[in-house]
PDB file of N, CA and C in Angstrom:
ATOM      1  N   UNK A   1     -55.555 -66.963 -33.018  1.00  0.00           N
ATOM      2  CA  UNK A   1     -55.614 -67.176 -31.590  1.00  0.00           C
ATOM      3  C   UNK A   1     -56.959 -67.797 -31.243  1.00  0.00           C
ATOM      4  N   UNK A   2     -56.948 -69.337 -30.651  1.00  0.00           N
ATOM      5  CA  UNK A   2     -58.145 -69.693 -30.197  1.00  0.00           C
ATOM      6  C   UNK A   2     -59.129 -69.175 -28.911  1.00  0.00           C
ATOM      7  N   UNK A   3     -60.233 -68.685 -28.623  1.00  0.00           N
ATOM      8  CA  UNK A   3     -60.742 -68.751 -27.640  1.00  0.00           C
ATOM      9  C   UNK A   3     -61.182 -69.926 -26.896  1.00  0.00           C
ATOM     10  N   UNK A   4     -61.168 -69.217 -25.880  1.00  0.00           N
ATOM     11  CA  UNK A   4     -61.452 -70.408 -24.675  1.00  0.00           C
ATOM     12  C   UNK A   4     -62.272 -70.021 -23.831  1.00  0.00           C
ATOM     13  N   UNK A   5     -63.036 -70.927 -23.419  1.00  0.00           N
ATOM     14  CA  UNK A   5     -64.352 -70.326 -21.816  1.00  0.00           C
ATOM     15  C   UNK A   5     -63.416 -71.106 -20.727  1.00  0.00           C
ATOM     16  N   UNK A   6     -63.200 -70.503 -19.707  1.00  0.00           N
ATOM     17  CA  UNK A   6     -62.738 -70.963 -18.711  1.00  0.00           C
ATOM     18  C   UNK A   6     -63.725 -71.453 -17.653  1.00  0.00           C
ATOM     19  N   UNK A   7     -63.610 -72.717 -17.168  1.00  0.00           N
ATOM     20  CA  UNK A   7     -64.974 -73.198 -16.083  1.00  0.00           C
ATOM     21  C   UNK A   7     -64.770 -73.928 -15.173  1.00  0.00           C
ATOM     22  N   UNK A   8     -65.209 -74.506 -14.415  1.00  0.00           N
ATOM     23  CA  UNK A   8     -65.268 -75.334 -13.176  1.00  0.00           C
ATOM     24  C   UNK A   8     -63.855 -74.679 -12.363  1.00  0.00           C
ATOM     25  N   UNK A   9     -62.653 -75.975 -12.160  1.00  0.00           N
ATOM     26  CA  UNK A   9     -61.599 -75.487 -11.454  1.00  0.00           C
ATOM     27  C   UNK A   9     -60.958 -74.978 -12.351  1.00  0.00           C
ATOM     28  N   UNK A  10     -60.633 -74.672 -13.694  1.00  0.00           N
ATOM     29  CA  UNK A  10     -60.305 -73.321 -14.461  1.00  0.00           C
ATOM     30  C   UNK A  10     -60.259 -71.766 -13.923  1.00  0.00           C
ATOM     31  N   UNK A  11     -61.673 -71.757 -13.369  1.00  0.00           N
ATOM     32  CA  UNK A  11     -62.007 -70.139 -13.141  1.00  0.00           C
ATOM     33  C   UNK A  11     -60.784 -70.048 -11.720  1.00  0.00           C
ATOM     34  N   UNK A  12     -61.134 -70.967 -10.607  1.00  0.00           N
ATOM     35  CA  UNK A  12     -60.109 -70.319  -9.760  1.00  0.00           C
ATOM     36  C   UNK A  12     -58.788 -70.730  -9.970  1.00  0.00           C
ATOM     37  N   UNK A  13     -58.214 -71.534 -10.767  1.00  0.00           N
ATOM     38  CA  UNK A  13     -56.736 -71.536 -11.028  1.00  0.00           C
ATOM     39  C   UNK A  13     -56.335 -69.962 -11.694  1.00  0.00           C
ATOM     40  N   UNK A  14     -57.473 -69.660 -12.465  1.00  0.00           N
ATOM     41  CA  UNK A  14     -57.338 -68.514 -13.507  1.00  0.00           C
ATOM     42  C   UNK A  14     -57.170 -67.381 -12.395  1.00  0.00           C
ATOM     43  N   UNK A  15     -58.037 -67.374 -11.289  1.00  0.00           N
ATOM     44  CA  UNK A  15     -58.355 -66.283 -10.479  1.00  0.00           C
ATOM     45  C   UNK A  15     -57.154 -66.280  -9.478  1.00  0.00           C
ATOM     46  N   UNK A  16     -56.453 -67.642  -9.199  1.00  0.00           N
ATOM     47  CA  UNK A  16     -54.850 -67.316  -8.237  1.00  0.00           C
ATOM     48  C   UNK A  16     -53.417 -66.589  -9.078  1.00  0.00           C
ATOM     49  N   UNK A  17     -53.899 -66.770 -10.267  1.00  0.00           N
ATOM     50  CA  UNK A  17     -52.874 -66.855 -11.220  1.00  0.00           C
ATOM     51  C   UNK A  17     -52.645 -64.984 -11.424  1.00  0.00           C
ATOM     52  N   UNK A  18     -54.063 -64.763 -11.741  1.00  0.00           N
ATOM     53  CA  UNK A  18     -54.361 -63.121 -11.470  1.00  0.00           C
ATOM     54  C   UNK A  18     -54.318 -62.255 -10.395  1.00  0.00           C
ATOM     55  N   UNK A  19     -54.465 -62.686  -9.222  1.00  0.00           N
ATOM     56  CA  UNK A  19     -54.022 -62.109  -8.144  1.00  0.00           C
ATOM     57  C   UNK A  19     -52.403 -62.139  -7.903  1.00  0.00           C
ATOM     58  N   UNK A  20     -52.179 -63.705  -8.228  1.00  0.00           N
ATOM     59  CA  UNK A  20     -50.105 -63.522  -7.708  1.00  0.00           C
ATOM     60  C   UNK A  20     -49.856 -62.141  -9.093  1.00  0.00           C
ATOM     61  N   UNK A  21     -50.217 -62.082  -9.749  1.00  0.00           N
ATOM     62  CA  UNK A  21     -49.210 -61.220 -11.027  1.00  0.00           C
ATOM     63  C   UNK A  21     -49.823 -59.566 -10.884  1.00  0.00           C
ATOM     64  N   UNK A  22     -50.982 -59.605 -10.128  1.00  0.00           N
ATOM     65  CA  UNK A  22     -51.523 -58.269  -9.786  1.00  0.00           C
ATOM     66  C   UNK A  22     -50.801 -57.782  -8.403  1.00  0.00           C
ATOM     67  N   UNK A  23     -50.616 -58.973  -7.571  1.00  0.00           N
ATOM     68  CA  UNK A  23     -49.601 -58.346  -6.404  1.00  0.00           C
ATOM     69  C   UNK A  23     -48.220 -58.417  -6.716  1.00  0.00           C
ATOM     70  N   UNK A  24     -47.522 -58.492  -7.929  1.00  0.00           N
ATOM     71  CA  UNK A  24     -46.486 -58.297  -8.324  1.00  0.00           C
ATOM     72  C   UNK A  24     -46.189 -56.974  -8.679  1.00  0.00           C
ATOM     73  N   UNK A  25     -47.922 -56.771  -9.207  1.00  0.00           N
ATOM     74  CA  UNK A  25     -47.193 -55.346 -10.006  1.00  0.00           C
ATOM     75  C   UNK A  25     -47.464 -54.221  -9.217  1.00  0.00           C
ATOM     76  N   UNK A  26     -48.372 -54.128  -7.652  1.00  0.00           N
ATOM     77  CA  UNK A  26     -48.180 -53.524  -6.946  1.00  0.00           C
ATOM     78  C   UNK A  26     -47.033 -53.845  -5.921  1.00  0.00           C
ATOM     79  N   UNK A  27     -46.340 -54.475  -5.858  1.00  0.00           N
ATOM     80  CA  UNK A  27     -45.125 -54.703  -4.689  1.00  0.00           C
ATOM     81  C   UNK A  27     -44.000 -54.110  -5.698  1.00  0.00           C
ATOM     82  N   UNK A  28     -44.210 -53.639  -6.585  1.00  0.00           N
ATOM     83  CA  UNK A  28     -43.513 -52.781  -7.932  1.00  0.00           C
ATOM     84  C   UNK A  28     -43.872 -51.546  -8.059  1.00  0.00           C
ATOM     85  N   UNK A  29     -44.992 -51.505  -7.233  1.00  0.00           N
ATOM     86  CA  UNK A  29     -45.307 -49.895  -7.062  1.00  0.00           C
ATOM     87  C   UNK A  29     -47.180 -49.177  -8.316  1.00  0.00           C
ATOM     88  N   UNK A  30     -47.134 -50.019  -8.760  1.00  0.00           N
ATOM     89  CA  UNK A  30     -48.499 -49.473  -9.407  1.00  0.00           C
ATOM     90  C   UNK A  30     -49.560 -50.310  -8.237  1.00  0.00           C
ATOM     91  N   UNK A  31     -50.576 -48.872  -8.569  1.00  0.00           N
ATOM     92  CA  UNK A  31     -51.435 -48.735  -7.741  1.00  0.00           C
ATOM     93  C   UNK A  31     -52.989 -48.714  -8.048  1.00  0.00           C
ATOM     94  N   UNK A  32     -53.365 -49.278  -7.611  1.00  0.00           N
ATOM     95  CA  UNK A  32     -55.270 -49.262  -8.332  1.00  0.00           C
ATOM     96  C   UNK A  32     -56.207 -48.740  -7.275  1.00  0.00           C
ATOM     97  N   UNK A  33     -57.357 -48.450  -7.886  1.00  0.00           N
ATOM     98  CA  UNK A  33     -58.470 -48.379  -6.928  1.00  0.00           C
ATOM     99  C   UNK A  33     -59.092 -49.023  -6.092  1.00  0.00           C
ATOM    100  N   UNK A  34     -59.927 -48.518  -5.855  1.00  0.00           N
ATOM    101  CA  UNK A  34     -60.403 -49.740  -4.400  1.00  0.00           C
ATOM    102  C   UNK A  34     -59.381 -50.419  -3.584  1.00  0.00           C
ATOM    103  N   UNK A  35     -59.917 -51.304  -2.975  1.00  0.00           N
ATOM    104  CA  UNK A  35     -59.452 -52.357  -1.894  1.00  0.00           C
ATOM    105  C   UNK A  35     -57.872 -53.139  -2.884  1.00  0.00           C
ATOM    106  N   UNK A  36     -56.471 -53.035  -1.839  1.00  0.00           N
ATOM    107  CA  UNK A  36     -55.322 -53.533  -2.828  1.00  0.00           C
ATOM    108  C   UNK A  36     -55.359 -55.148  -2.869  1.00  0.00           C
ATOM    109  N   UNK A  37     -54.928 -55.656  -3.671  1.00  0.00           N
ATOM    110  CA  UNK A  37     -54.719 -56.749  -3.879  1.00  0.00           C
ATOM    111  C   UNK A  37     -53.793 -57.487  -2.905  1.00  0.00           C
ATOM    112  N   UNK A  38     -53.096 -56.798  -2.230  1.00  0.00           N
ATOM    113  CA  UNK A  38     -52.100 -56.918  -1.122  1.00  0.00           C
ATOM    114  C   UNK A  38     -53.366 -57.298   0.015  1.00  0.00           C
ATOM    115  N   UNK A  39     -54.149 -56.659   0.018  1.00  0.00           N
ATOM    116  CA  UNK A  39     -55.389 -56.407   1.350  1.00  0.00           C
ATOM    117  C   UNK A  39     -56.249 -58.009   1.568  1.00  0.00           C
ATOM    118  N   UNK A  40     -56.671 -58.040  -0.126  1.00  0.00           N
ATOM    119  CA  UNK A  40     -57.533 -58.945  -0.674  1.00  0.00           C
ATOM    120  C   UNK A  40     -56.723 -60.704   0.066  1.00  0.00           C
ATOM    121  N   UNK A  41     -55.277 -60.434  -0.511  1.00  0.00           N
ATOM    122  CA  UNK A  41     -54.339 -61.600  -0.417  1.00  0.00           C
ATOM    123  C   UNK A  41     -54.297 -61.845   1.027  1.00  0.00           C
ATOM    124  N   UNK A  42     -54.505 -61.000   1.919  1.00  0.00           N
ATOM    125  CA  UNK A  42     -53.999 -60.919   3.515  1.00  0.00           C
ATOM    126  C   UNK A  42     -55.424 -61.926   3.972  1.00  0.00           C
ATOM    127  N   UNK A  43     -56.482 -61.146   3.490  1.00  0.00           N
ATOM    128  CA  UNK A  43     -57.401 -61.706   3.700  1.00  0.00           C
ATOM    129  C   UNK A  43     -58.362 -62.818   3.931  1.00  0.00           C
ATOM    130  N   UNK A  44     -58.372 -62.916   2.537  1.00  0.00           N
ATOM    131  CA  UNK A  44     -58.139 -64.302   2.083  1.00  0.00           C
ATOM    132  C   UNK A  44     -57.659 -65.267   2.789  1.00  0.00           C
ATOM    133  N   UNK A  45     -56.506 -65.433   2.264  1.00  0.00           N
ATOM    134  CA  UNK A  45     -55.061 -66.483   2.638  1.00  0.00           C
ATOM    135  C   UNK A  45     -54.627 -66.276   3.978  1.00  0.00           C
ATOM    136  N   UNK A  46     -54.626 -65.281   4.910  1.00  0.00           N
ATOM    137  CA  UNK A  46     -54.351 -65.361   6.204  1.00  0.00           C
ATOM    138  C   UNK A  46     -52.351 -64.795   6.401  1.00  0.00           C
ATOM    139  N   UNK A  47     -52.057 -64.653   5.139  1.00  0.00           N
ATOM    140  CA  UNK A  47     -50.554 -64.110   4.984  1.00  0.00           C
ATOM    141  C   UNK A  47     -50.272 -62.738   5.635  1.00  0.00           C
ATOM    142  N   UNK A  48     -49.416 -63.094   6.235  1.00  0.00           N
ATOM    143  CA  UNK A  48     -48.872 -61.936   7.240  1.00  0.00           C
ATOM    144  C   UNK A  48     -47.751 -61.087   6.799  1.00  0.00           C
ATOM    145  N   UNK A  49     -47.226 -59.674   7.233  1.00  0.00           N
ATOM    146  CA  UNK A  49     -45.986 -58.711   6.311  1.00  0.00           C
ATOM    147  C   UNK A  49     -45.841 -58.362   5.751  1.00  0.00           C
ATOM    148  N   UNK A  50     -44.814 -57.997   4.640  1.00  0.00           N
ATOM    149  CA  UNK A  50     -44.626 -56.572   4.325  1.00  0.00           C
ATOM    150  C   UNK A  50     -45.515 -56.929   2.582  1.00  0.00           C
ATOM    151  N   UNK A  51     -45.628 -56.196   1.946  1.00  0.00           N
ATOM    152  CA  UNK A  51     -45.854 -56.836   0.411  1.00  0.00           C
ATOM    153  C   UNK A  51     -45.019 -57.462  -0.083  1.00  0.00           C
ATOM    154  N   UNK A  52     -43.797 -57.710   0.112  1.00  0.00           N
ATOM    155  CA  UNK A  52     -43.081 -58.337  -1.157  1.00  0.00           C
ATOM    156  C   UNK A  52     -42.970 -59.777  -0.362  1.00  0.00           C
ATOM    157  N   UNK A  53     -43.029 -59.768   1.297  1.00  0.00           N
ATOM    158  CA  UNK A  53     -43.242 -61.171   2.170  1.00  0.00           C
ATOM    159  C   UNK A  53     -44.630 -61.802   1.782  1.00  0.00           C
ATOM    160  N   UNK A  54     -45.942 -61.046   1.851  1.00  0.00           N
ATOM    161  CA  UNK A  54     -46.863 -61.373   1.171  1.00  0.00           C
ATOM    162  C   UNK A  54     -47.044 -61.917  -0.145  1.00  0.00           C
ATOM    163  N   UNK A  55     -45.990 -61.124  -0.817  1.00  0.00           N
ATOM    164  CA  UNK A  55     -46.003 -61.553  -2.556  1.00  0.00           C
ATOM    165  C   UNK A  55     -45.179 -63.265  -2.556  1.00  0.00           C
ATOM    166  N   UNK A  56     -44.476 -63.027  -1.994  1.00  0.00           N
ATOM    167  CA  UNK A  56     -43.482 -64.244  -1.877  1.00  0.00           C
ATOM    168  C   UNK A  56     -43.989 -65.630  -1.126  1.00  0.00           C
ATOM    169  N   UNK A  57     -44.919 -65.811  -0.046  1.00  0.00           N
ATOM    170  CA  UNK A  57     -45.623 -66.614   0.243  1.00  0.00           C
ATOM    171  C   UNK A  57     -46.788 -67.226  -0.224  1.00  0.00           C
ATOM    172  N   UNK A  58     -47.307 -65.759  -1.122  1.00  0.00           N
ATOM    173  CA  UNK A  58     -48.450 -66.319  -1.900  1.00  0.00           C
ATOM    174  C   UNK A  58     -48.275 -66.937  -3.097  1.00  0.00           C
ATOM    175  N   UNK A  59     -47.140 -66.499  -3.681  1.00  0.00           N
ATOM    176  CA  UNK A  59     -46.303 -67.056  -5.061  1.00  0.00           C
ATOM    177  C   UNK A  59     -45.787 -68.575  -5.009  1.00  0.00           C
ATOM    178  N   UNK A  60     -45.679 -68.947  -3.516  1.00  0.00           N
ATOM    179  CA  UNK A  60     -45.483 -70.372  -3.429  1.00  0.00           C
ATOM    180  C   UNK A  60     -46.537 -71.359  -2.987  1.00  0.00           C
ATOM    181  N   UNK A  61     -47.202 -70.172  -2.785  1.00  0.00           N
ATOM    182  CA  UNK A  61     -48.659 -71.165  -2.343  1.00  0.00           C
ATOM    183  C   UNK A  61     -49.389 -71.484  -3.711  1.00  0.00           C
ATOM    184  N   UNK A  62     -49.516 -70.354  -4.776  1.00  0.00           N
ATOM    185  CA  UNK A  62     -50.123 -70.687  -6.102  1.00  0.00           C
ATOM    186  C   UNK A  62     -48.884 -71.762  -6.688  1.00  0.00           C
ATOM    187  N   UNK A  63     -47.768 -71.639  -6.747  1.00  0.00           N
ATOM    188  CA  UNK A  63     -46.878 -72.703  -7.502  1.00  0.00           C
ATOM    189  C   UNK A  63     -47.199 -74.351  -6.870  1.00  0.00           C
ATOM    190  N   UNK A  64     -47.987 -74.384  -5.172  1.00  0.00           N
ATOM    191  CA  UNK A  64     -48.077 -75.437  -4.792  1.00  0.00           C
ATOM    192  C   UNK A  64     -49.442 -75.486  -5.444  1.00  0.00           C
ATOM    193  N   UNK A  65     -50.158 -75.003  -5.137  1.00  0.00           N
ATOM    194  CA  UNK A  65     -51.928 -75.517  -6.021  1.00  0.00           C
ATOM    195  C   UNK A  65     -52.018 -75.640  -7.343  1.00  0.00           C
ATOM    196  N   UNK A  66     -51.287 -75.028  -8.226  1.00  0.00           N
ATOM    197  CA  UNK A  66     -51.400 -75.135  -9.527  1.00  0.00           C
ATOM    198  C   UNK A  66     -50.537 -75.534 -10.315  1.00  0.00           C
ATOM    199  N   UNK A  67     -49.368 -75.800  -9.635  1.00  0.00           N
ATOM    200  CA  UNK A  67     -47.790 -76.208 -10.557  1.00  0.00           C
ATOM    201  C   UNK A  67     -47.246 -75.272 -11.517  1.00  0.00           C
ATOM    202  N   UNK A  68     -47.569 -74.234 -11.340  1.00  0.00           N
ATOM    203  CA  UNK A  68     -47.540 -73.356 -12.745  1.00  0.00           C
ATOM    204  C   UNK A  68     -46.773 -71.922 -11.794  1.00  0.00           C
ATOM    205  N   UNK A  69     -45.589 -72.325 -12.132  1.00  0.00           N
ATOM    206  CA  UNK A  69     -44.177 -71.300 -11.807  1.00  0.00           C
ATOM    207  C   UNK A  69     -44.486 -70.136 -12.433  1.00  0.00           C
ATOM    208  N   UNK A  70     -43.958 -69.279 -11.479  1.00  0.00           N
ATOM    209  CA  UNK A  70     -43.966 -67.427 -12.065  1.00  0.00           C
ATOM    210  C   UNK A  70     -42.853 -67.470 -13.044  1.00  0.00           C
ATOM    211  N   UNK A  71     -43.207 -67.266 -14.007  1.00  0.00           N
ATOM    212  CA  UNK A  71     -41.907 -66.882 -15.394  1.00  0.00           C
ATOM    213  C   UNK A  71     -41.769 -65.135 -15.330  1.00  0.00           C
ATOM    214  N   UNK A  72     -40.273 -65.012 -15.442  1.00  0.00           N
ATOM    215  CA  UNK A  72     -39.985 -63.401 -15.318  1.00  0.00           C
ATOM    216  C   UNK A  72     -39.145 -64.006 -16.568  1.00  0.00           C
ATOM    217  N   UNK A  73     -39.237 -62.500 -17.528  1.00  0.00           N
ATOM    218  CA  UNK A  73     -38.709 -62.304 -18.677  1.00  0.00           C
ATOM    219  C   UNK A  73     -37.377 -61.213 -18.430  1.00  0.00           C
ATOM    220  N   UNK A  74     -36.640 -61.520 -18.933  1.00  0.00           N
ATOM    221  CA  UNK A  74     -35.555 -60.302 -18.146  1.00  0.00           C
ATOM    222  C   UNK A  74     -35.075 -59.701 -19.460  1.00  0.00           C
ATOM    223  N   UNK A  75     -34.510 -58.642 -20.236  1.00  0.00           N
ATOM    224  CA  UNK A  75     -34.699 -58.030 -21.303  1.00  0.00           C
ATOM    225  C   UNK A  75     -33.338 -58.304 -21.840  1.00  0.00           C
TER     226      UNK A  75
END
């Protein structure tokens, strides 16, 4: 497995990419400390409603900035 440094517009493609899949897994119900990622996203981005309306607007806003579609694996 190669490493990689992530830099310039890397870091925040890297950093939308981590927030849509962290508010996935709380609109799924796990829960972290501090301030939610749901909170962070509202913030931020100005997205309004419930979490999974939040999850769902922000999921198309990262697919518009980065081209890079949410892949779900289904078992």
């Amino acid at each position: 497995m190669a490493n990689e440094i992530i830099s310039g517009d890397g870091v925040e493609i890297y950093r939308l990419l981590t927030l849509r899949k962290a508010l996935k897994l709380e609109v799924a119900g796990l829960q972290r400390r501090g301030r939610s990622v749901y909170a962070i996203v509202k913030a931020e981005f100005g997205f309004r409603g419930s979490k999974r309306r939040v999850y769902e607007q922000f999921s198309a806003h990262v697919t518009r900035v980065t081209g890079i579609h949410e892949v779900t694996v289904k078992p």
